[in-house]
C-alpha atoms as a PDB file:
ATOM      1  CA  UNK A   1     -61.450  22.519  12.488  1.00  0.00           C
ATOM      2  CA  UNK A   2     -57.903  21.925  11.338  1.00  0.00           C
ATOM      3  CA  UNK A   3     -55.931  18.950  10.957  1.00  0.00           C
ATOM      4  CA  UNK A   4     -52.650  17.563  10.119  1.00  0.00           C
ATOM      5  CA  UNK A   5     -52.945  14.830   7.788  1.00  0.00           C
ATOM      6  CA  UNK A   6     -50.226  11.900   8.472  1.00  0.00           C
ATOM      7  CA  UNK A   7     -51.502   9.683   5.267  1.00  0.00           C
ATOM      8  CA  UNK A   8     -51.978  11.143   1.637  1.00  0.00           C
ATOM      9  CA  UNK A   9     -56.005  11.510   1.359  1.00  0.00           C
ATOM     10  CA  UNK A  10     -57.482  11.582  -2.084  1.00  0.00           C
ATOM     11  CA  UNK A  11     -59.354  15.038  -2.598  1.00  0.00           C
ATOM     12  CA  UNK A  12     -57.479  16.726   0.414  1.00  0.00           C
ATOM     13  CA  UNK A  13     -54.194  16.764   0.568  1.00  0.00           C
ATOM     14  CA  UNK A  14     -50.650  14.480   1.012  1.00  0.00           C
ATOM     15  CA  UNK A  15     -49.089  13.759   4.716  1.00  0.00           C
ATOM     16  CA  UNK A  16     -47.882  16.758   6.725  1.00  0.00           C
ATOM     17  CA  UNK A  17     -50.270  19.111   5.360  1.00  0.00           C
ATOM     18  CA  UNK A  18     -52.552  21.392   7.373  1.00  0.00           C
ATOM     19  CA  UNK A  19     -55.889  21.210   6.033  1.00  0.00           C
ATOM     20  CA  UNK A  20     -59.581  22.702   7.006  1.00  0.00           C
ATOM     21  CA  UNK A  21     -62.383  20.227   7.584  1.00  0.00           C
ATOM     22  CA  UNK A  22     -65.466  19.566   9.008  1.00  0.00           C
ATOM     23  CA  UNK A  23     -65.251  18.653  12.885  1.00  0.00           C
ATOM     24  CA  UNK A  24     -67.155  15.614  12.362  1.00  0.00           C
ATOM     25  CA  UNK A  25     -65.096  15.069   9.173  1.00  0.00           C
ATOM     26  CA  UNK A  26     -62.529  14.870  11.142  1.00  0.00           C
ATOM     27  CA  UNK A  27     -63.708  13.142  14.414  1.00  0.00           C
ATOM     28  CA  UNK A  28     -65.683  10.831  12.749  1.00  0.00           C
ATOM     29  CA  UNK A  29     -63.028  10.066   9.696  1.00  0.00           C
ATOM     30  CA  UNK A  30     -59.878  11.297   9.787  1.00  0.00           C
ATOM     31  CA  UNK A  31     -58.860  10.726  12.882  1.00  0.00           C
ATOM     32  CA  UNK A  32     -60.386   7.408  14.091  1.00  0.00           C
ATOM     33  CA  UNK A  33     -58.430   6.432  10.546  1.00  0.00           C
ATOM     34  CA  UNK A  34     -55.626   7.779  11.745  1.00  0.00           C
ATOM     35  CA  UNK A  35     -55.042   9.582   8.345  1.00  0.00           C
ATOM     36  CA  UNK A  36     -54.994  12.804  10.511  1.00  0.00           C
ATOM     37  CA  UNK A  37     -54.821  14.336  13.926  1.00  0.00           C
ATOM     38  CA  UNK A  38     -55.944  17.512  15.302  1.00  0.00           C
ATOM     39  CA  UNK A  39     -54.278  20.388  14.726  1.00  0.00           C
ATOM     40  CA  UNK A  40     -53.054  21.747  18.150  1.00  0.00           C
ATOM     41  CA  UNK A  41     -50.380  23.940  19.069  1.00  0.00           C
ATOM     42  CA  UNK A  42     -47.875  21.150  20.718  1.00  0.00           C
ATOM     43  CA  UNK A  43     -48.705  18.836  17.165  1.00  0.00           C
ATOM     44  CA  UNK A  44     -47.919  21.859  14.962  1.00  0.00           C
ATOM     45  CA  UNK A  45     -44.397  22.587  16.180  1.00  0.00           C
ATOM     46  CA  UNK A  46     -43.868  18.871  16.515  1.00  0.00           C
ATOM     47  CA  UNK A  47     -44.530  19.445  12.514  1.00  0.00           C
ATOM     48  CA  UNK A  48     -42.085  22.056  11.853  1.00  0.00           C
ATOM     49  CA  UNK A  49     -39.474  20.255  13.802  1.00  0.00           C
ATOM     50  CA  UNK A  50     -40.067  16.997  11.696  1.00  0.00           C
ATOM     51  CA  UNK A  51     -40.504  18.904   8.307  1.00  0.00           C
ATOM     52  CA  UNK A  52     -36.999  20.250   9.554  1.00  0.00           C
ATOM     53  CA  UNK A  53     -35.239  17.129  10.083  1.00  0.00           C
ATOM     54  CA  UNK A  54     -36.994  15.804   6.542  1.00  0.00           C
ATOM     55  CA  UNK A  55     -35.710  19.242   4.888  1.00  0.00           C
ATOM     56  CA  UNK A  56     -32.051  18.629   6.239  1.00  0.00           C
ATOM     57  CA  UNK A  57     -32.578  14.509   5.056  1.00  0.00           C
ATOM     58  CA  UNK A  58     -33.887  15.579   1.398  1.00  0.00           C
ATOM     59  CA  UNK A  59     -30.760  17.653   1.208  1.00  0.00           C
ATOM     60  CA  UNK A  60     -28.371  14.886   2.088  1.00  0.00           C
ATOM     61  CA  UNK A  61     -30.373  12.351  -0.195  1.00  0.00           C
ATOM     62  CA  UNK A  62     -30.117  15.221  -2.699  1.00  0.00           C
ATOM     63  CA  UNK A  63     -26.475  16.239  -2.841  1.00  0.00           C
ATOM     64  CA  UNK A  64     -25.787  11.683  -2.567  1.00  0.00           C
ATOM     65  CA  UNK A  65     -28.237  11.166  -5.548  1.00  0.00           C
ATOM     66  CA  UNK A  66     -26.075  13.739  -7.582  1.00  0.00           C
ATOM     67  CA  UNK A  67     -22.991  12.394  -6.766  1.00  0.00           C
ATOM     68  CA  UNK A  68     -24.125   8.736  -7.627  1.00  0.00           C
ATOM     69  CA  UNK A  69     -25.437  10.218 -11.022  1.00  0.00           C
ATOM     70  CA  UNK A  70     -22.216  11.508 -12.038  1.00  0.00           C
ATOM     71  CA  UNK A  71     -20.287   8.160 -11.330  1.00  0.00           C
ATOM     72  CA  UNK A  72     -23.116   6.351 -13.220  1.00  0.00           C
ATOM     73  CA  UNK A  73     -22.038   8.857 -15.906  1.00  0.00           C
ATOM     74  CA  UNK A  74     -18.584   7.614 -16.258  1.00  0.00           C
ATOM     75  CA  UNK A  75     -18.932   3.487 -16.186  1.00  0.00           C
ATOM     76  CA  UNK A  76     -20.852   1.014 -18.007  1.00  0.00           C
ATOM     77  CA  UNK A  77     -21.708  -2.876 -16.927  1.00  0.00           C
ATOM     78  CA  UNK A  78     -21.706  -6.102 -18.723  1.00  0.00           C
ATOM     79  CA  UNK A  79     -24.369  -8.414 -18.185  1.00  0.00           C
ATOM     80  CA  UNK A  80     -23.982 -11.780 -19.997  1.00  0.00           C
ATOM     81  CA  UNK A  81     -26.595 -13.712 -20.950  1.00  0.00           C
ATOM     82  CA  UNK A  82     -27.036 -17.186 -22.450  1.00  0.00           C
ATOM     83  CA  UNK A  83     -28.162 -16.929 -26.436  1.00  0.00           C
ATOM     84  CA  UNK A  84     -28.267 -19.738 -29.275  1.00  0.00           C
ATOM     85  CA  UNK A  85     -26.754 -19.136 -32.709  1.00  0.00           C
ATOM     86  CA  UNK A  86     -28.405 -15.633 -32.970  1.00  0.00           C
ATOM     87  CA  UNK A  87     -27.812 -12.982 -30.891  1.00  0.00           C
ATOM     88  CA  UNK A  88     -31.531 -13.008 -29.869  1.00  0.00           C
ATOM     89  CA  UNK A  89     -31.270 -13.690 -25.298  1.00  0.00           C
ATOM     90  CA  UNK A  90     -33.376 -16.637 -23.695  1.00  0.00           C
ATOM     91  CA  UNK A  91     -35.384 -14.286 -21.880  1.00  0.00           C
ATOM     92  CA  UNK A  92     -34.809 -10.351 -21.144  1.00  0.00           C
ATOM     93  CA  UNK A  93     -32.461  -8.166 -19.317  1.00  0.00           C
ATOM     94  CA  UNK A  94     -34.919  -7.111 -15.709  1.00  0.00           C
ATOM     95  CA  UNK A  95     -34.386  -3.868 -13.603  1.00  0.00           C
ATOM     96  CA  UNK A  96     -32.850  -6.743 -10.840  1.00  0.00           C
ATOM     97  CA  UNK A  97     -30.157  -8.293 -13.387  1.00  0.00           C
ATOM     98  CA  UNK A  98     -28.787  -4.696 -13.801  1.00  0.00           C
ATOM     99  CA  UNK A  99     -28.622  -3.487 -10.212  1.00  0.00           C
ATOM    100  CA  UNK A 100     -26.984  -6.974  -9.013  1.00  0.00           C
ATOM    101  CA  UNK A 101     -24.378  -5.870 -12.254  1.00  0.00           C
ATOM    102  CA  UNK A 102     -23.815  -2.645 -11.086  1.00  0.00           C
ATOM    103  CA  UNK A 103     -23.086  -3.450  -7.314  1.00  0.00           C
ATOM    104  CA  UNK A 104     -20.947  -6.535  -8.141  1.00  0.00           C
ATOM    105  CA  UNK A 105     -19.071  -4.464 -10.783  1.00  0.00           C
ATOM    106  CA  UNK A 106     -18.635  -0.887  -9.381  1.00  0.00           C
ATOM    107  CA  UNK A 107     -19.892  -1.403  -5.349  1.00  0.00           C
ATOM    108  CA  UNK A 108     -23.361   0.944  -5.848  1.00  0.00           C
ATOM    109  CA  UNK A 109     -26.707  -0.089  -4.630  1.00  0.00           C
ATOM    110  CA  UNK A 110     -29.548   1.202  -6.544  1.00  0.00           C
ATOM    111  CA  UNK A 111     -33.193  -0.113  -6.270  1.00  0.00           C
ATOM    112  CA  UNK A 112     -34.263  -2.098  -8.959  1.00  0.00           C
ATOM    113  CA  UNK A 113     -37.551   0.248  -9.004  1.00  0.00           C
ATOM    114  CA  UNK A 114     -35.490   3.184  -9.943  1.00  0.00           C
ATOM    115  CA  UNK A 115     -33.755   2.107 -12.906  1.00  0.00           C
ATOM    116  CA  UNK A 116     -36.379   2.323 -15.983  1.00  0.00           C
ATOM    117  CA  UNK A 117     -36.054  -0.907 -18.873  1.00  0.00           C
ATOM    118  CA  UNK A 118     -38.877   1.257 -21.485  1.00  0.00           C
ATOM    119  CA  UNK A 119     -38.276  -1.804 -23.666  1.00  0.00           C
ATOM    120  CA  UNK A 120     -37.601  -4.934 -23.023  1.00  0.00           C
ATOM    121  CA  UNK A 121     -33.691  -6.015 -23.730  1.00  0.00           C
ATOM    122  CA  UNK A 122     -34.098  -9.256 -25.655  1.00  0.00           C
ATOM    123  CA  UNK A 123     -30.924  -9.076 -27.862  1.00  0.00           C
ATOM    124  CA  UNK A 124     -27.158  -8.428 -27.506  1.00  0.00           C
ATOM    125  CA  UNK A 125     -25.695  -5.112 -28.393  1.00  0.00           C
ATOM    126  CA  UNK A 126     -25.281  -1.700 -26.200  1.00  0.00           C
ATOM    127  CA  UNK A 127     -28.080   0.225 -24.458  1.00  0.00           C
ATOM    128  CA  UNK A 128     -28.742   3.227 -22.432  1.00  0.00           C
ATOM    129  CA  UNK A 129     -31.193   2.832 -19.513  1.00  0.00           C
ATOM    130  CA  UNK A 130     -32.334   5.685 -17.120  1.00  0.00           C
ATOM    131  CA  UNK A 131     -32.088   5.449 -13.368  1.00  0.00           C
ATOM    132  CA  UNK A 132     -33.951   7.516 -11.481  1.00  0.00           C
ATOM    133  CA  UNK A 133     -32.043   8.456  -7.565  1.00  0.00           C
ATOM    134  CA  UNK A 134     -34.497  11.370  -6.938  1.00  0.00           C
ATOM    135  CA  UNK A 135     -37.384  13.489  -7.869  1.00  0.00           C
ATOM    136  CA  UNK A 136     -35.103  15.905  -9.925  1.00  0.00           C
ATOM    137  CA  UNK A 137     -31.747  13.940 -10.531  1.00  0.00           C
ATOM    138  CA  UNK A 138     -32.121  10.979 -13.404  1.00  0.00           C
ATOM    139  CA  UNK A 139     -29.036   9.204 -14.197  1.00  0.00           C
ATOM    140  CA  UNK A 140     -28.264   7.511 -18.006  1.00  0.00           C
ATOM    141  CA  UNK A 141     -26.407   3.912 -17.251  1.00  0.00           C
ATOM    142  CA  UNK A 142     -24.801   2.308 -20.520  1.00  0.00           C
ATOM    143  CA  UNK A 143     -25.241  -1.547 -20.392  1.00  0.00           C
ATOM    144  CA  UNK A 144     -23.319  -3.878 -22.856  1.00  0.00           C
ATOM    145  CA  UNK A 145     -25.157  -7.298 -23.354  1.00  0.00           C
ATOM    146  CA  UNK A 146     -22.634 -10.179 -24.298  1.00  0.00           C
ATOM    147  CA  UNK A 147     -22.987 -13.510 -24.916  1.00  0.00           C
ATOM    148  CA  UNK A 148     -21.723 -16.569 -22.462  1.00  0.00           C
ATOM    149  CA  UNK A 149     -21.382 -18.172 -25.610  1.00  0.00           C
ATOM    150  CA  UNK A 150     -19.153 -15.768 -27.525  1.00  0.00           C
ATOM    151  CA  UNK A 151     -15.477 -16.782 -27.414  1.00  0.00           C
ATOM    152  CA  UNK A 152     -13.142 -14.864 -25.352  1.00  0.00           C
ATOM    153  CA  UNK A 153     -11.566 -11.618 -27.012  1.00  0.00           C
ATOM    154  CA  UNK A 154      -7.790 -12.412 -27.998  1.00  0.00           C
ATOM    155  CA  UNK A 155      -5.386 -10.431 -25.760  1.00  0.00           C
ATOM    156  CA  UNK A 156      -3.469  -8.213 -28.065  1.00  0.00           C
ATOM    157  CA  UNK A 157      -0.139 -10.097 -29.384  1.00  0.00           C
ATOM    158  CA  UNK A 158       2.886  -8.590 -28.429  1.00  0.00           C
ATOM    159  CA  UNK A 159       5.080  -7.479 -31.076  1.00  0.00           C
ATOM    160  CA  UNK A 160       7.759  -9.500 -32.155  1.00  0.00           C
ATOM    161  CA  UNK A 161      11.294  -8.062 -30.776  1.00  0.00           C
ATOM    162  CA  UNK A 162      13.652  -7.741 -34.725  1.00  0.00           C
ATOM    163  CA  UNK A 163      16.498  -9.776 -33.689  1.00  0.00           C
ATOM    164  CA  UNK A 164      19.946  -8.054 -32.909  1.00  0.00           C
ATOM    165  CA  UNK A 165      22.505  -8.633 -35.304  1.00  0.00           C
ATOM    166  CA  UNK A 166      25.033  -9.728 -33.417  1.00  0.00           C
ATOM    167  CA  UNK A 167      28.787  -7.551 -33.938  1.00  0.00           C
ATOM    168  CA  UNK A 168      31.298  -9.841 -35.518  1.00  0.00           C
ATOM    169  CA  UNK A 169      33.750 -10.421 -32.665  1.00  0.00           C
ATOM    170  CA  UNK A 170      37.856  -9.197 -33.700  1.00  0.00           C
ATOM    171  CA  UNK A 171      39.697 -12.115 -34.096  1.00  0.00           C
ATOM    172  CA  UNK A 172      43.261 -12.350 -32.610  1.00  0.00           C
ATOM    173  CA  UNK A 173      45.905 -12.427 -34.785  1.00  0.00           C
ATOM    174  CA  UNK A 174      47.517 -15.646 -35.030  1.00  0.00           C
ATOM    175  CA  UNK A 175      50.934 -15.024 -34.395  1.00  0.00           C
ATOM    176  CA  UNK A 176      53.253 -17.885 -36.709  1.00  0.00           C
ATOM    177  CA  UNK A 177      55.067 -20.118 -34.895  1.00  0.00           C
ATOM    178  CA  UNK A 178      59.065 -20.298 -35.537  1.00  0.00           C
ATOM    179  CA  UNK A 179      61.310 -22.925 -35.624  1.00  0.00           C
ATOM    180  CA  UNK A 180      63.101 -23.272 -32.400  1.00  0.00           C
ATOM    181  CA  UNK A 181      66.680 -22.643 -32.587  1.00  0.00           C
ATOM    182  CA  UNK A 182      68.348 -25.788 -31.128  1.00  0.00           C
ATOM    183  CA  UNK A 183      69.979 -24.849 -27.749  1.00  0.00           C
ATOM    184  CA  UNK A 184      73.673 -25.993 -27.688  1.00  0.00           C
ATOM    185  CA  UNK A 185      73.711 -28.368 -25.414  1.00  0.00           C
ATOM    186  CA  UNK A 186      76.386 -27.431 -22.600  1.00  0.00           C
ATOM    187  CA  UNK A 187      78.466 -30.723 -21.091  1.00  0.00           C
ATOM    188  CA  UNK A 188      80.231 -30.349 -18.041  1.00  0.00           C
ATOM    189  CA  UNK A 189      83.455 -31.850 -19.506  1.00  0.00           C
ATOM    190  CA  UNK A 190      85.504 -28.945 -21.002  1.00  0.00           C
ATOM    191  CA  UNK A 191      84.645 -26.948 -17.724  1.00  0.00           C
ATOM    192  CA  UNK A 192      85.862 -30.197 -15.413  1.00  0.00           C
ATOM    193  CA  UNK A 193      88.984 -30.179 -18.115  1.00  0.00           C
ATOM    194  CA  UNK A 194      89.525 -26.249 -17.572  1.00  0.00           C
ATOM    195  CA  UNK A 195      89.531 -26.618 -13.871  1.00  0.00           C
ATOM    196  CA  UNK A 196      91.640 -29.338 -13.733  1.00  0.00           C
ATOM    197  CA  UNK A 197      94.244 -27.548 -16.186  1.00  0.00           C
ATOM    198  CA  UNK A 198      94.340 -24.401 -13.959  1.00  0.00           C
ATOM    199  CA  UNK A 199      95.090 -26.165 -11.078  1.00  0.00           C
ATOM    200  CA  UNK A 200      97.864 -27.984 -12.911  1.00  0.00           C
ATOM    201  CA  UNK A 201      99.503 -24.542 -13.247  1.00  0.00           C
ATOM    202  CA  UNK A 202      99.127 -23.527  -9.959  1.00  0.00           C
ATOM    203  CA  UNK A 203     100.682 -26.735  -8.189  1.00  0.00           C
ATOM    204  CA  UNK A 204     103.358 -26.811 -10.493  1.00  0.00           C
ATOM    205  CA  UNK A 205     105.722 -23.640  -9.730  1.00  0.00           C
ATOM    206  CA  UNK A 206     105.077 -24.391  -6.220  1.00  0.00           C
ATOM    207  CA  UNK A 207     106.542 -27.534  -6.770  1.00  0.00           C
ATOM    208  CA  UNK A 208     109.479 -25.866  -8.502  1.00  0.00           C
ATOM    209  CA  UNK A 209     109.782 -23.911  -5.199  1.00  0.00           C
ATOM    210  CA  UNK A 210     110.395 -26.601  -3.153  1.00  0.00           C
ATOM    211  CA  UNK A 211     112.669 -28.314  -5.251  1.00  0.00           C
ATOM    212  CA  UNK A 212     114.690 -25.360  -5.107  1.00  0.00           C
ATOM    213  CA  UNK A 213     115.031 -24.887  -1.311  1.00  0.00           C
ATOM    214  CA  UNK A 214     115.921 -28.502  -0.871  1.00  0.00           C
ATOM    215  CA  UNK A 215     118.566 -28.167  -3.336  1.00  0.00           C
ATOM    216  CA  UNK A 216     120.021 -24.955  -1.896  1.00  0.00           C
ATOM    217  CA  UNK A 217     120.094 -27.002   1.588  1.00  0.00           C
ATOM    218  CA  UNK A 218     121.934 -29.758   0.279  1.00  0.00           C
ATOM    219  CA  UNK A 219     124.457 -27.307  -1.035  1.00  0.00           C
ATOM    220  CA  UNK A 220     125.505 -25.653   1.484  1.00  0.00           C
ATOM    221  CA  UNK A 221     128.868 -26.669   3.466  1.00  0.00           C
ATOM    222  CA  UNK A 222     129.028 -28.809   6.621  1.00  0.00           C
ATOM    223  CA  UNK A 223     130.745 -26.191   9.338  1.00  0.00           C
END
């Protein structure tokens, strides 16, 4: 009879293949196990609709596995570990210590069973590790081991501004002070005197004037 095997079987075949046994293979085994069921009609498009929906899922896994590979191309992470005057680590770098790096550093998750440490990172310096995302895309991660003991790196000085030389300001041209001529000093006096001598002339014909007419009166005959 035939059978759809849901469990990988040694000798026969992996899950979701259809495979030719024995009928008391298969009543007696495989499917009291439930590593298999029967091969029917209604199971066998129930198959194609699930190897469907896994076809459409292991292209979506596909296309996110290359994208995360590329990104993995571009950055690096720092994992710091504690060393004593050597650069030789208490303990190694683990597949967990660089996934919790590269999720608190750049945001991606990666299973700590897909990245590959081949040899054990013991020592400071710069290494290349693979990561495996799927059956056909691998992924190179560089990793830079420092020391919590190393001293910070200096930020780069700034350079030193060349002072300005400063322009000589003009001076303003002292202009020499002169002796003030002394100011005649004006009195009132000779203009009082002036004023009064004018006025002298001007009272004194008048007075003539009347003399005159009173003498002219007193000359004149009684009628």
């Amino acid at each position: 009879m035939k059978a759809i095997l849901i469990r990988d079987v040694k000798d026969l075949g992996g899950a979701g293949d259809v495979v030719s046994v024995a009928d008391g293979y298969a009543r007696n085994f495989l499917i009291p196990r439930r590593l298999a069921i029967e091969a029917t009609a209604g199971s066998l498009k129930a198959l194609d609709r699930q190897r469907s929906m896994e076809g459409n899922k292991s292209e979506k896994q596909l296309d996110n596995a290359q994208q995360i590979a590329a990104r993995l191309g571009e950055i690096s992470v720092t994992i710091v570990g504690k060393t004593g005057e050597g650069t030789r680590l208490y303990g190694s770098v683990t597949g967990q210590d660089i996934a919790d790096a590269l999720k608190a550093q750049h945001g991606i998750e990666v299973d700590k069973r897909k990245i590959d440490v081949i040899e054990p990172i013991k020592s400071l310096g710069s290494y290349t590790v693979p990561i495996r995302l799927a059956r056909t895309v691998t992924a190179d991660l560089k990793i830079e081991v420092t020391s919590e003991n190393a001293p910070a790196p200096k930020s780069a000085e700034k350079p030193k501004k060349e002072p300005v030389a400063k322009k000589p300001r003009a001076k303003k041209p002292v202009q020499e002070e002169t002796a003030a001529e002394p100011v005649a000093e004006e009195t009132a006096e000779p203009e009082a005197v002036a004023t009064e001598e004018v006025a002298a002339e001007a009272v004194e014909p008048a007075q003539e004037a009347e003399q005159t007419e009173e003498s002219e009166q007193t000359e004149q005959p009684k009628g």
